[in-house]
N, C-alpha and C. Protein backbone atom coordinates (compact mmCIF):
# COMPACT_ATOMS: atom_id res chain seq x y z
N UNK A 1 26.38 -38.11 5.07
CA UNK A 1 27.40 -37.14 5.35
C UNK A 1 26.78 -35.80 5.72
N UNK A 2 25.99 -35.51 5.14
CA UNK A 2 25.16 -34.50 5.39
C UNK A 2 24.06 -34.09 7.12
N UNK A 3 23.90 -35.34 7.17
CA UNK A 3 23.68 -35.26 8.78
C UNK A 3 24.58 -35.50 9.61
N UNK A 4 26.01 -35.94 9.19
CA UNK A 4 26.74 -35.62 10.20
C UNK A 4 27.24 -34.27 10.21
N UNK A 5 27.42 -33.60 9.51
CA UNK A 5 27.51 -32.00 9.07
C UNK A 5 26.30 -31.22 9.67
N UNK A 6 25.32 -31.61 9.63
CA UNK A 6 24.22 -30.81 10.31
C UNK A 6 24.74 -31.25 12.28
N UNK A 7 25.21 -32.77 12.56
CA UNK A 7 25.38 -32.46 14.19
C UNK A 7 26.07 -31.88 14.34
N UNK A 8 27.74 -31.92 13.94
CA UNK A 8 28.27 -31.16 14.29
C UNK A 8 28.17 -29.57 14.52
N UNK A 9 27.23 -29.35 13.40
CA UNK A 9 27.14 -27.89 13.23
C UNK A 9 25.66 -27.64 14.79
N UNK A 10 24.97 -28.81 15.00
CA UNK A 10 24.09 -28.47 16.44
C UNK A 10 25.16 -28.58 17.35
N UNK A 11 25.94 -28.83 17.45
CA UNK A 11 27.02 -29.12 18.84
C UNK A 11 28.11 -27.94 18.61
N UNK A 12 28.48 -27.36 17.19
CA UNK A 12 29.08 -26.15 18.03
C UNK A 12 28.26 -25.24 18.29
N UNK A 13 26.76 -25.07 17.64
CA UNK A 13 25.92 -24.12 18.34
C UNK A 13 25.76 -24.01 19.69
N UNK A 14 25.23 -25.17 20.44
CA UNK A 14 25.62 -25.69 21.80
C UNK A 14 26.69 -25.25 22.35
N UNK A 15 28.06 -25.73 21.74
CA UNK A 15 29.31 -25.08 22.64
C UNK A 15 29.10 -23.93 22.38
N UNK A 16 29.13 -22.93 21.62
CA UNK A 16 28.74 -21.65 21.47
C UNK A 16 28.31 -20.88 22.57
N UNK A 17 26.83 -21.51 22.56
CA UNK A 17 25.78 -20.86 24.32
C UNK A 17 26.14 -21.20 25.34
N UNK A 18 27.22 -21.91 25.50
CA UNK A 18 27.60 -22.43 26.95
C UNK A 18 28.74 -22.05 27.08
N UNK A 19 29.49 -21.20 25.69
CA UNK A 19 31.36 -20.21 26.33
C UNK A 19 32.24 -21.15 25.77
N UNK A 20 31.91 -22.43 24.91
CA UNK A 20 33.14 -22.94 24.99
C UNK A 20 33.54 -22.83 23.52
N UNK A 21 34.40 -21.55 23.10
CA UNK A 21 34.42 -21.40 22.31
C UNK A 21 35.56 -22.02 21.24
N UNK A 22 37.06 -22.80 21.98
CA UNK A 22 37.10 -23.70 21.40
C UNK A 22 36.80 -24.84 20.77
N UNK A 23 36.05 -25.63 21.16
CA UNK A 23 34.73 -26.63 20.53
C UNK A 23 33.86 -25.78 19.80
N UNK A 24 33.43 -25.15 20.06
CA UNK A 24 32.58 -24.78 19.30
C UNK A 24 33.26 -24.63 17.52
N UNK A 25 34.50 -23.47 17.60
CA UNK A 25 35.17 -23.54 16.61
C UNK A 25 35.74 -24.68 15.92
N UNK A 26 36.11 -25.63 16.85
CA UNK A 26 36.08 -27.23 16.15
C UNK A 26 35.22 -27.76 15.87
N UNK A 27 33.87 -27.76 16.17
CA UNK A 27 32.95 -28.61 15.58
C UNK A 27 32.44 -27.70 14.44
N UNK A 28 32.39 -26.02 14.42
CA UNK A 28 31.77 -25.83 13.18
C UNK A 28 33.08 -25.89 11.96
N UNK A 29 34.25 -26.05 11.91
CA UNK A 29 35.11 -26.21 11.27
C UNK A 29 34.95 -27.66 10.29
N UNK A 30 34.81 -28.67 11.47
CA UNK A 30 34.40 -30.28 10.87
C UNK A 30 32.96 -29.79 10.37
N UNK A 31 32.33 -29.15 10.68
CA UNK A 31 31.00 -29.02 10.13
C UNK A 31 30.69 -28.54 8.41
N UNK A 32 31.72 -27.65 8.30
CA UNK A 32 31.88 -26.81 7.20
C UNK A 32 32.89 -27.75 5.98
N UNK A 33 33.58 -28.62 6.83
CA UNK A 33 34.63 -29.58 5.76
C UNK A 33 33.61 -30.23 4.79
N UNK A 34 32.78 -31.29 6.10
CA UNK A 34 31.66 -32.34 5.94
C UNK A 34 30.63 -31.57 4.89
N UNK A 35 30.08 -30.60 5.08
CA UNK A 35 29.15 -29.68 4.17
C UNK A 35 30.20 -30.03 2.62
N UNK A 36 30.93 -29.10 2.93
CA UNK A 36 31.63 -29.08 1.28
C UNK A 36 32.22 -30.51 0.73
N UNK A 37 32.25 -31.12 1.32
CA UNK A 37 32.65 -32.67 1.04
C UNK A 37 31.35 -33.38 0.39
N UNK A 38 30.28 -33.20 1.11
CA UNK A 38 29.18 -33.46 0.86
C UNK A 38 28.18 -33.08 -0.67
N UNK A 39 28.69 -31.47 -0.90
CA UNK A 39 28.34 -30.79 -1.76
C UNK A 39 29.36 -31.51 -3.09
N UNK A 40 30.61 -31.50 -2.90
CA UNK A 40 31.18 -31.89 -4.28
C UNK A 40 30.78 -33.58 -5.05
N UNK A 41 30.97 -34.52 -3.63
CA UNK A 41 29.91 -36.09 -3.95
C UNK A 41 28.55 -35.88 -4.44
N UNK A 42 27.99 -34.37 -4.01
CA UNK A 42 26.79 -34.38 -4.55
C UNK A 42 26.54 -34.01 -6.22
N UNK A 43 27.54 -32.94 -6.48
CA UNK A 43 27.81 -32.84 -7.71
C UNK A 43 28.25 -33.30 -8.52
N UNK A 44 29.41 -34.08 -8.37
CA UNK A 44 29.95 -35.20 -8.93
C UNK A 44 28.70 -36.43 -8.98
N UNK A 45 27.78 -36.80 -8.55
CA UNK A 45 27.03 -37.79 -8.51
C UNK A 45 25.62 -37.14 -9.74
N UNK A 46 25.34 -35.94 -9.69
CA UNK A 46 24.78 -35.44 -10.32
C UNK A 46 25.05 -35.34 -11.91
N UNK A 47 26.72 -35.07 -12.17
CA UNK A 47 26.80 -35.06 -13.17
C UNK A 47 26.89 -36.56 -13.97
N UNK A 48 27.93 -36.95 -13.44
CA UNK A 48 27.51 -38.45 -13.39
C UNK A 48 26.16 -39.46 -13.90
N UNK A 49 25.18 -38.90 -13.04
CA UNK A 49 23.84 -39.10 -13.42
C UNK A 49 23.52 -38.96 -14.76
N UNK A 50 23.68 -37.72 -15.19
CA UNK A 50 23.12 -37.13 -16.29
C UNK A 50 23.96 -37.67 -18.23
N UNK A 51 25.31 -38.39 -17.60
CA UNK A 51 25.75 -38.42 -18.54
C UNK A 51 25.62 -39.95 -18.31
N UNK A 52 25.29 -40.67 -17.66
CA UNK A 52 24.90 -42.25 -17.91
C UNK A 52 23.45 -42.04 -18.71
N UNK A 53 22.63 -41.11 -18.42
CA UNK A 53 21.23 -41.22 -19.36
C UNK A 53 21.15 -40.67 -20.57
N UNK A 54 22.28 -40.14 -20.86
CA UNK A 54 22.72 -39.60 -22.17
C UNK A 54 21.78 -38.34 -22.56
N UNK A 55 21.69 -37.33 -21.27
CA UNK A 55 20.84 -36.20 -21.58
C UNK A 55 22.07 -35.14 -20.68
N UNK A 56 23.21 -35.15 -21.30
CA UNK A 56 24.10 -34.37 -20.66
C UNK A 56 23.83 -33.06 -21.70
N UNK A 57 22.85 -32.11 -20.90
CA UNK A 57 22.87 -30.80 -21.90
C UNK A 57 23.60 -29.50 -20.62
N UNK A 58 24.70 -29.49 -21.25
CA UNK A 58 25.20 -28.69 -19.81
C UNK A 58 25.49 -27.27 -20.42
């Protein structure tokens, strides 16, 4: 998920330098969802982690 969040975010850079600033604003929009989507599976997987090994010191 995370590399699809990083293309999108190279392709609105791209639309960006070339004027097209609708795309551009759509792809860094999907870019920014995918990021934070990414970030909460990541945390959730993290905590997760920690409390299956029974070293949940939070």
């Amino acid at each position: 998920m995370l590399y699809w969040a990083a293309v999108f975010f190279v392709i609105a850079i791209i639309a960006a330098i070339f004027g097209f600033g609708g795309v551009a604003a759509g792809a860094a929009s999907i870019a920014k969802i995918l990021f934070f989507i990414f970030l909460i599976l990541f945390l959730v997987s993290l905590v997760t982690g920690m409390f299956r090994r029974g070293k949940a010191t939070l």
